[in-house]
C-alpha atoms as a PDB file:
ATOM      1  CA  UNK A   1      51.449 106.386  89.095  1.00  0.00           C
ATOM      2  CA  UNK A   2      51.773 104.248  92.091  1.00  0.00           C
ATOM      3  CA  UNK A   3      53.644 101.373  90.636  1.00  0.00           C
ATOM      4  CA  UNK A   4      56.074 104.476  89.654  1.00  0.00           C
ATOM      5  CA  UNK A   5      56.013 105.907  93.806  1.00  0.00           C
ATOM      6  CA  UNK A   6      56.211 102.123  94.811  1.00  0.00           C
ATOM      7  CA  UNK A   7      59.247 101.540  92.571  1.00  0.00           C
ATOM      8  CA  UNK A   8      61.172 105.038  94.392  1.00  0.00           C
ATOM      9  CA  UNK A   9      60.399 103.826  97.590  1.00  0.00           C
ATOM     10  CA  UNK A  10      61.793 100.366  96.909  1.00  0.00           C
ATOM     11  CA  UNK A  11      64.946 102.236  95.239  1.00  0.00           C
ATOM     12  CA  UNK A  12      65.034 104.257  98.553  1.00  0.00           C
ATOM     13  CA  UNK A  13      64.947 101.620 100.929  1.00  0.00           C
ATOM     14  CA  UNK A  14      67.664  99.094  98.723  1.00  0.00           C
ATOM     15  CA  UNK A  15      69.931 102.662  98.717  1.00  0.00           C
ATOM     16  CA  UNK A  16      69.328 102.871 102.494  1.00  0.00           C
ATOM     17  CA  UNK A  17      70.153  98.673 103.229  1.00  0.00           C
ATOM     18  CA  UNK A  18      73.648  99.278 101.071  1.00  0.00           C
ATOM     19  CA  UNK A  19      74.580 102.573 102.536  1.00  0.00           C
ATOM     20  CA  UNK A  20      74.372 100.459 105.795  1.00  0.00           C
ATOM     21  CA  UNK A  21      75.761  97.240 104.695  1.00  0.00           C
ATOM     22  CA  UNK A  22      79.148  99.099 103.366  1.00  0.00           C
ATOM     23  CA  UNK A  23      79.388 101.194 106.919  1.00  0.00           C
ATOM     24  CA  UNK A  24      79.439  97.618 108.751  1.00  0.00           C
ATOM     25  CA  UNK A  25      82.814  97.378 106.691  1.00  0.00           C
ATOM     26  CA  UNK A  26      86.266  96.538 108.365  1.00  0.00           C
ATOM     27  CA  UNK A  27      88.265  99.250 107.582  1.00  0.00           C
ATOM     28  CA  UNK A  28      92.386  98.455 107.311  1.00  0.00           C
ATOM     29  CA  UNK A  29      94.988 100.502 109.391  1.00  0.00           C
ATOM     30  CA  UNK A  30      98.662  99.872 110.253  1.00  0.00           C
ATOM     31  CA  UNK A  31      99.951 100.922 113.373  1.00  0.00           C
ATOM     32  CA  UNK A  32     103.869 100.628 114.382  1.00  0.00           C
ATOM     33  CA  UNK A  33     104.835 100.575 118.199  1.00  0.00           C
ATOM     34  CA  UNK A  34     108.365  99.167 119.728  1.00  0.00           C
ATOM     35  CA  UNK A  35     107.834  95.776 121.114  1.00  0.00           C
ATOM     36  CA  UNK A  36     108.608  96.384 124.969  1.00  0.00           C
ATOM     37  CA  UNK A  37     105.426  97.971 125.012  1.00  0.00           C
ATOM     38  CA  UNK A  38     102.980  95.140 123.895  1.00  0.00           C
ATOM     39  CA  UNK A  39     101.258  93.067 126.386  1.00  0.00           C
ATOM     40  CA  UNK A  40     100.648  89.699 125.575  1.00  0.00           C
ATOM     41  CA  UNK A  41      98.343  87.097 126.732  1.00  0.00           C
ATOM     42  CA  UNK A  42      97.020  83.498 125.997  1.00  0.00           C
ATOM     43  CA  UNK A  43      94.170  82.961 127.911  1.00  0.00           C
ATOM     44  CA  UNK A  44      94.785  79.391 128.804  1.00  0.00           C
ATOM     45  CA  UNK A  45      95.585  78.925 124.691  1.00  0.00           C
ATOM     46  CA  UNK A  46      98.318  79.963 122.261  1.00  0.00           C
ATOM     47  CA  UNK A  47      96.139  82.588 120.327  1.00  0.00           C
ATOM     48  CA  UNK A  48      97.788  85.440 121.677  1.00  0.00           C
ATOM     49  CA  UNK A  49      95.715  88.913 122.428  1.00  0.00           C
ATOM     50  CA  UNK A  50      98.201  91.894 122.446  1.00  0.00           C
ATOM     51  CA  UNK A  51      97.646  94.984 123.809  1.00  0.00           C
ATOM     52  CA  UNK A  52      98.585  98.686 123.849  1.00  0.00           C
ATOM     53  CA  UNK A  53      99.497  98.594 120.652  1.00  0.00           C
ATOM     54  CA  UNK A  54      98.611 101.649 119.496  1.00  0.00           C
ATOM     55  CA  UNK A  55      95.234 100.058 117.423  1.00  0.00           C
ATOM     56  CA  UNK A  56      92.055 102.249 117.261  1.00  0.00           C
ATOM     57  CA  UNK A  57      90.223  99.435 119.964  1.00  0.00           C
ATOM     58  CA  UNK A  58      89.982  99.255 123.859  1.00  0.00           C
ATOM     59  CA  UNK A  59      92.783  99.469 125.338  1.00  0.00           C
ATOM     60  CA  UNK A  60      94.457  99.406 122.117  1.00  0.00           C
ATOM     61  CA  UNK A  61      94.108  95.118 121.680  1.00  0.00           C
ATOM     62  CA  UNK A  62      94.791  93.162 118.487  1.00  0.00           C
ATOM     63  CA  UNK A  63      93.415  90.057 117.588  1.00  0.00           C
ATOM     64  CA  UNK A  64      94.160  87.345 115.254  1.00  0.00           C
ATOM     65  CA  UNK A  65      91.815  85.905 113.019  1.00  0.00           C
ATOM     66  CA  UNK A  66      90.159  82.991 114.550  1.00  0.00           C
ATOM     67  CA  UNK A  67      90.686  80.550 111.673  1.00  0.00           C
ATOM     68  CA  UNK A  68      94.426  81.321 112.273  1.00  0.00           C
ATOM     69  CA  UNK A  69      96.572  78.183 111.867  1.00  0.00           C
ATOM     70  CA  UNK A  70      98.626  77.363 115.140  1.00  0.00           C
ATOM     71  CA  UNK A  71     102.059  78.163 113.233  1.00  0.00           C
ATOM     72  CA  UNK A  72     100.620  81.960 112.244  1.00  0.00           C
ATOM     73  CA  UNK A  73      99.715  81.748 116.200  1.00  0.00           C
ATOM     74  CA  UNK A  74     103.367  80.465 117.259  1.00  0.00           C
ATOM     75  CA  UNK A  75     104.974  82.769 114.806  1.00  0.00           C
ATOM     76  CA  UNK A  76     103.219  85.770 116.254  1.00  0.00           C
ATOM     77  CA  UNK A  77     104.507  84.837 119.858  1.00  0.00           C
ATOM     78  CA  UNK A  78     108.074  84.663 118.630  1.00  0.00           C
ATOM     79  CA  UNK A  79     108.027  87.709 116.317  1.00  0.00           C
ATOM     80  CA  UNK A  80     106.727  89.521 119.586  1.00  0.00           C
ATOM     81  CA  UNK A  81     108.949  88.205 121.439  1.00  0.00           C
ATOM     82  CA  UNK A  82     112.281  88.475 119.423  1.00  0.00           C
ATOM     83  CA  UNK A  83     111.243  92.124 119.296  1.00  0.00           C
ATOM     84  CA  UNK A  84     110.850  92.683 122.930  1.00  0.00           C
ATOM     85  CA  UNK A  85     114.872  90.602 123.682  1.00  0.00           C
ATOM     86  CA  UNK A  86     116.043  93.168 120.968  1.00  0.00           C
ATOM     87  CA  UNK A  87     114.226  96.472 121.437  1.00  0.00           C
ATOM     88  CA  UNK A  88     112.705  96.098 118.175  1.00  0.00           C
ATOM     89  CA  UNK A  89     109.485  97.655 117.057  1.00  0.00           C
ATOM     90  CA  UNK A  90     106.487  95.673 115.422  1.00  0.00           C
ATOM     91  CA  UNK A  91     104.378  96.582 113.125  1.00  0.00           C
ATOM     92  CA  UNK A  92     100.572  95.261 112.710  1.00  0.00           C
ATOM     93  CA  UNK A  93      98.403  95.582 109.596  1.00  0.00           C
ATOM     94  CA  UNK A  94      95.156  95.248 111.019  1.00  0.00           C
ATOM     95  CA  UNK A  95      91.284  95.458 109.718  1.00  0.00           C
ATOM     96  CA  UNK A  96      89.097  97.488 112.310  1.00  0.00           C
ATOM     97  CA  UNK A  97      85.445  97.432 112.823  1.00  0.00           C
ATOM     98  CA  UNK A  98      83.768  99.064 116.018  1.00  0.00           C
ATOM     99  CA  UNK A  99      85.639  97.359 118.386  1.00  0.00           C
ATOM    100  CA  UNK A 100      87.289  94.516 116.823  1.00  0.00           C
ATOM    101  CA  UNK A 101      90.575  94.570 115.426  1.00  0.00           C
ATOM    102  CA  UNK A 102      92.154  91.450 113.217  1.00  0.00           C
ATOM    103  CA  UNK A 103      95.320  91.374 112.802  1.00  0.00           C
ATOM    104  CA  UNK A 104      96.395  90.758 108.819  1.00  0.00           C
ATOM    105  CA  UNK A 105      99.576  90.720 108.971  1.00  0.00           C
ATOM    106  CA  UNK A 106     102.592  91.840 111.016  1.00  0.00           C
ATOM    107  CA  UNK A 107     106.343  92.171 111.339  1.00  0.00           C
ATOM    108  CA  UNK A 108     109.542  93.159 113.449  1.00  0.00           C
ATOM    109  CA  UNK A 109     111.270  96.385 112.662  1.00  0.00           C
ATOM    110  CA  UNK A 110     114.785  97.590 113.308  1.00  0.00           C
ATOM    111  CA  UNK A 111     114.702 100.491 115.387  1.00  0.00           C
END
C-alpha cells in the first residue's frame, strides 16, 4: 500500500515538473508594423535591437538570436532600413518568452 501512495506521489510531482517545464516555452507570434516606426540600435556592435515594434516585450524590443551569423545581422540592418527610405512595413516572426523576444525571421512589406 505504500509503494502504491509512493508511486502517485512520484506521478504527481513528474506531472507537476512537466506542466512547468512546457509553461517555460517560447511561444511564436508575428507582428507587422511600417518601418518608420522601428528604432534601431547597435550598442557599440552590429547586432541590432529594434524597438516599438509592436512585440508583446518592454517597450515592444526584438532581438536576434545570439548565434546569429553577421550576414543575418547585416541583412536585418538593410531590410530595416530599405523599409524606412521607402515607407515600407516589416514584418517579424518572433518566439516570446516573459520578456525576451527572438526574432525568427523577418521581411519588408509593400504598403
Amino acid at each position: 500500500m505504500l509503494s502504491k501512495s509512493i508511486r502517485k506521489g512520484v506521478v504527481a510531482v513528474s506531472c507537476m515538473l512537466a506542466l512547468g517545464a512546457s509553461a517555460s516555452v517560447m511561444a511564436t507570434a508575428h507582428t507587422e508594423v511600417l518601418a518608420s516606426a522601428v528604432q534601431i540600435q547597435s550598442y557599440g556592435g552590429i547586432t541590432p535591437v529594434l524597438f516599438y515594434t509592436g512585440s508583446v516585450c518592454s517597450n515592444q524590443h526584438l532581438n536576434l538570436d545570439p548565434i546569429a551569423d553577421s550576414d543575418t545581422q547585416k541583412l536585418l540592418w538593410a531590410a530595416i532600413l530599405s523599409a524606412k527610405a521607402t515607407g515600407s512595413k516589416v514584418g517579424f516572426d518572433y518566439d516570446f518568452n516573459a520578456d525576451s523576444c527572438v526574432i525568427r525571421s523577418f521581411s519588408v512589406n509593400p504598403n
